[in-house]
N, C-alpha and C. Protein backbone atom coordinates (compact mmCIF):
# COMPACT_ATOMS: atom_id res chain seq x y z
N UNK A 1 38.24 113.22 130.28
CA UNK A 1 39.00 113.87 129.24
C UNK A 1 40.47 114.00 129.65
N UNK A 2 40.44 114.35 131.10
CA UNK A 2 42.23 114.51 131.29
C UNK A 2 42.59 113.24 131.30
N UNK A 3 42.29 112.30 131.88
CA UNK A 3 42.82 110.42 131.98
C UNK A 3 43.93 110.58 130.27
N UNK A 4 42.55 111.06 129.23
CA UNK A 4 42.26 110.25 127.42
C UNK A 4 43.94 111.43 127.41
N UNK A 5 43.85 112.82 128.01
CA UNK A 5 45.00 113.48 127.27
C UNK A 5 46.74 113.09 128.26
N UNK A 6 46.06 112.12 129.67
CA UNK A 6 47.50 111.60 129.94
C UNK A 6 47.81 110.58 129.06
N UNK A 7 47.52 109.94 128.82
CA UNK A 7 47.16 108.80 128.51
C UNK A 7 48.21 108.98 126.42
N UNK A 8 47.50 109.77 126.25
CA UNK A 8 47.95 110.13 124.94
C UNK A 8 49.46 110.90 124.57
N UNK A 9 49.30 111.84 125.99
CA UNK A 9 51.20 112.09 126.53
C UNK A 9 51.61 110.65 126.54
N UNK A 10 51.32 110.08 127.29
CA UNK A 10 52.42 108.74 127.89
C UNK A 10 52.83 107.66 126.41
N UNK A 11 51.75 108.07 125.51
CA UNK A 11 51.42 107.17 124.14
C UNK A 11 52.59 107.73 123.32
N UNK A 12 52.38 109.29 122.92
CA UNK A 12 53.72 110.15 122.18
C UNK A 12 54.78 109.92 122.83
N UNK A 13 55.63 110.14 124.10
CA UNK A 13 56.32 109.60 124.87
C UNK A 13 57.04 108.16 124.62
N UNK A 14 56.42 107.77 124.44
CA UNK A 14 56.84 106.17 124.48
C UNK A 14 57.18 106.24 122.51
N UNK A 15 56.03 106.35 121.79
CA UNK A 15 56.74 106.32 120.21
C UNK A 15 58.22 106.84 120.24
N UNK A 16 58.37 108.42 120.83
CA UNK A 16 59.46 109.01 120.45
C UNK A 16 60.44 108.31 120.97
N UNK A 17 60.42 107.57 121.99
CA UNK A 17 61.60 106.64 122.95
C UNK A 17 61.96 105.51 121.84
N UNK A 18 60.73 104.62 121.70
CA UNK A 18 61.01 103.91 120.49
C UNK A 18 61.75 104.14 118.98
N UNK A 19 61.36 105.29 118.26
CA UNK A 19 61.97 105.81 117.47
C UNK A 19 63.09 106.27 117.44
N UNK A 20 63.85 106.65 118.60
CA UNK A 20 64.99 106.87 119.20
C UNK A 20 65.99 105.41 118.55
N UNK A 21 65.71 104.59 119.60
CA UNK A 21 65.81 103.18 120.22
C UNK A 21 65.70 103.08 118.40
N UNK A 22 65.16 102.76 117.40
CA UNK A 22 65.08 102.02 116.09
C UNK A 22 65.86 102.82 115.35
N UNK A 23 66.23 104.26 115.51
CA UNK A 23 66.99 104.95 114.96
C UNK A 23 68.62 104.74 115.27
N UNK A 24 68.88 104.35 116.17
CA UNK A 24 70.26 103.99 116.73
C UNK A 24 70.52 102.73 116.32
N UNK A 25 69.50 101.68 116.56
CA UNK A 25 69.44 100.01 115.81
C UNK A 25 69.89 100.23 113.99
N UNK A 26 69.25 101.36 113.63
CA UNK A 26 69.82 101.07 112.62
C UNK A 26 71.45 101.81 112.16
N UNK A 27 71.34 102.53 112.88
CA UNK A 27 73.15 103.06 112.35
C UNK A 27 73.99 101.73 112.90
N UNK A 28 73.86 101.27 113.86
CA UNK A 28 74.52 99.94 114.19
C UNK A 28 74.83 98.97 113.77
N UNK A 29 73.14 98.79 112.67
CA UNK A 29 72.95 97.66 111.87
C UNK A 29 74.19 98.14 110.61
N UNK A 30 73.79 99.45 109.93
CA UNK A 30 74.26 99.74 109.01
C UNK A 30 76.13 100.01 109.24
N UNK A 31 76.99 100.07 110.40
CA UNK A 31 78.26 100.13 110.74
C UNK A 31 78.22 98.74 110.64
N UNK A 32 77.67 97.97 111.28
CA UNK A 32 77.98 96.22 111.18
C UNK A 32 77.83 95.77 110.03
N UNK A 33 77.07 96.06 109.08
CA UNK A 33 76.79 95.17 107.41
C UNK A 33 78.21 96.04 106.57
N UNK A 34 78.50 97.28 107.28
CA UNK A 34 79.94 97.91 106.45
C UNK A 34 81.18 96.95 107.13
N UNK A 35 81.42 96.77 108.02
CA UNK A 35 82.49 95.82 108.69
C UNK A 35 82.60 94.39 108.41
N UNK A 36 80.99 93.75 108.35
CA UNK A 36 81.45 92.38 107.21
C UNK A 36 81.38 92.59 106.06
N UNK A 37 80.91 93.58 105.14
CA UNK A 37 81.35 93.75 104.04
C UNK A 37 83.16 94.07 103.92
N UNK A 38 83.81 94.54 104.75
CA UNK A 38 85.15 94.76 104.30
C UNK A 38 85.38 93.52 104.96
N UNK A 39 85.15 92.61 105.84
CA UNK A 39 86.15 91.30 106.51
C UNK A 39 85.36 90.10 105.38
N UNK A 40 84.70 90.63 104.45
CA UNK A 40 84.18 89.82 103.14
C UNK A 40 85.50 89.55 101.71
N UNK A 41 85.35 91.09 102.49
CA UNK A 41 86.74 91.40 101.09
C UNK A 41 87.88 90.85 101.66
N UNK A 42 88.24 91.06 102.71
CA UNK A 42 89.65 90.72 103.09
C UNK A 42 89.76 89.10 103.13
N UNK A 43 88.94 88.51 103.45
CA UNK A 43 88.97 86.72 103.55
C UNK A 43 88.93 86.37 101.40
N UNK A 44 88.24 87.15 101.13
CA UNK A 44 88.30 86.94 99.81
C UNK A 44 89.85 86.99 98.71
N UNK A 45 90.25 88.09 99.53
CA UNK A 45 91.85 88.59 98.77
C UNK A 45 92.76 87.25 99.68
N UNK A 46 92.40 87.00 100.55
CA UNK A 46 93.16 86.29 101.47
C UNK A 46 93.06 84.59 100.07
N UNK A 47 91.94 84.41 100.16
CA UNK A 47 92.07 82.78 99.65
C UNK A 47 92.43 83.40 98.40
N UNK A 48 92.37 84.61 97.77
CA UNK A 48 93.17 84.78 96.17
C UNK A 48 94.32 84.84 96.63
N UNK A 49 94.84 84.76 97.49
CA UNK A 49 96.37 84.86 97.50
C UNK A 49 96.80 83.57 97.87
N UNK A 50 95.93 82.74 97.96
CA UNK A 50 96.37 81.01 98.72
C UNK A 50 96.74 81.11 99.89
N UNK A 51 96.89 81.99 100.86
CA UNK A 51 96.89 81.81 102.18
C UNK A 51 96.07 82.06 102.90
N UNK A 52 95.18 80.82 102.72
CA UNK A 52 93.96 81.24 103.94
C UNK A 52 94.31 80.27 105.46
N UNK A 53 95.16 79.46 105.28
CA UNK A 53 95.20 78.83 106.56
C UNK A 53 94.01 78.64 107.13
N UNK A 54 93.32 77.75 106.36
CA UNK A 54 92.19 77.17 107.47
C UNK A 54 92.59 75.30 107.83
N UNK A 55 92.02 75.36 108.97
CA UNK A 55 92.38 73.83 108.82
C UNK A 55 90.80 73.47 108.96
N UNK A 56 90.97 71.83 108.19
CA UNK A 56 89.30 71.63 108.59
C UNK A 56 89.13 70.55 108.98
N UNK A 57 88.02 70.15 109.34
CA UNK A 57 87.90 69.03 110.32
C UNK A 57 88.59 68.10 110.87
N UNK A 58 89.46 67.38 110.43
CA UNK A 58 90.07 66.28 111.03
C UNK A 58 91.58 66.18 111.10
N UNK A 59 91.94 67.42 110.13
CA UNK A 59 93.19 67.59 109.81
C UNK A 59 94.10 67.75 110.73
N UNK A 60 95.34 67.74 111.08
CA UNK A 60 96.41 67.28 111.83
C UNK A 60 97.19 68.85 111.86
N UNK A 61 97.25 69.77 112.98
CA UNK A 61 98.29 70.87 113.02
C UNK A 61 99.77 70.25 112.22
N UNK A 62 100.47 71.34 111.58
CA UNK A 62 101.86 71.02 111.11
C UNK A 62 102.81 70.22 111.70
N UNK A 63 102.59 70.57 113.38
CA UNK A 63 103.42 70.36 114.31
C UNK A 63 103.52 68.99 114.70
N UNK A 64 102.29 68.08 114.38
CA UNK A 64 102.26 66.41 114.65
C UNK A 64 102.90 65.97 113.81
């Protein structure tokens, strides 16, 4: 019986660590999906304004 009630400490123990641990994953998750949502917006206002300066594949810097 004592083994089944360590055993069942070490079990609660470990959930609450985990739940911890998934509770922090998600404020993280949820600060990171707010930060590309605004660098969503800003690349967006950026090509409405025609200056996105991208160069793409094969294209030649100004400077050649």
């Amino acid at each position: 019986m004592e083994k089944l009630e360590e055993q069942i400490a070490h079990l609660t123990r470990t959930v609450e660590e985990l739940s911890d641990v998934v509770a922090r994953q998600e404020a993280e998750i949820a600060t990171l999906n707010r930060r590309v949502f605004m660098l969503m917006q800003r690349e967006g206002e950026r090509e409405a304004q025609g200056s996105g300066g991208v160069m793409l594949g094969d294209e030649r810097p100004p400077h050649y």
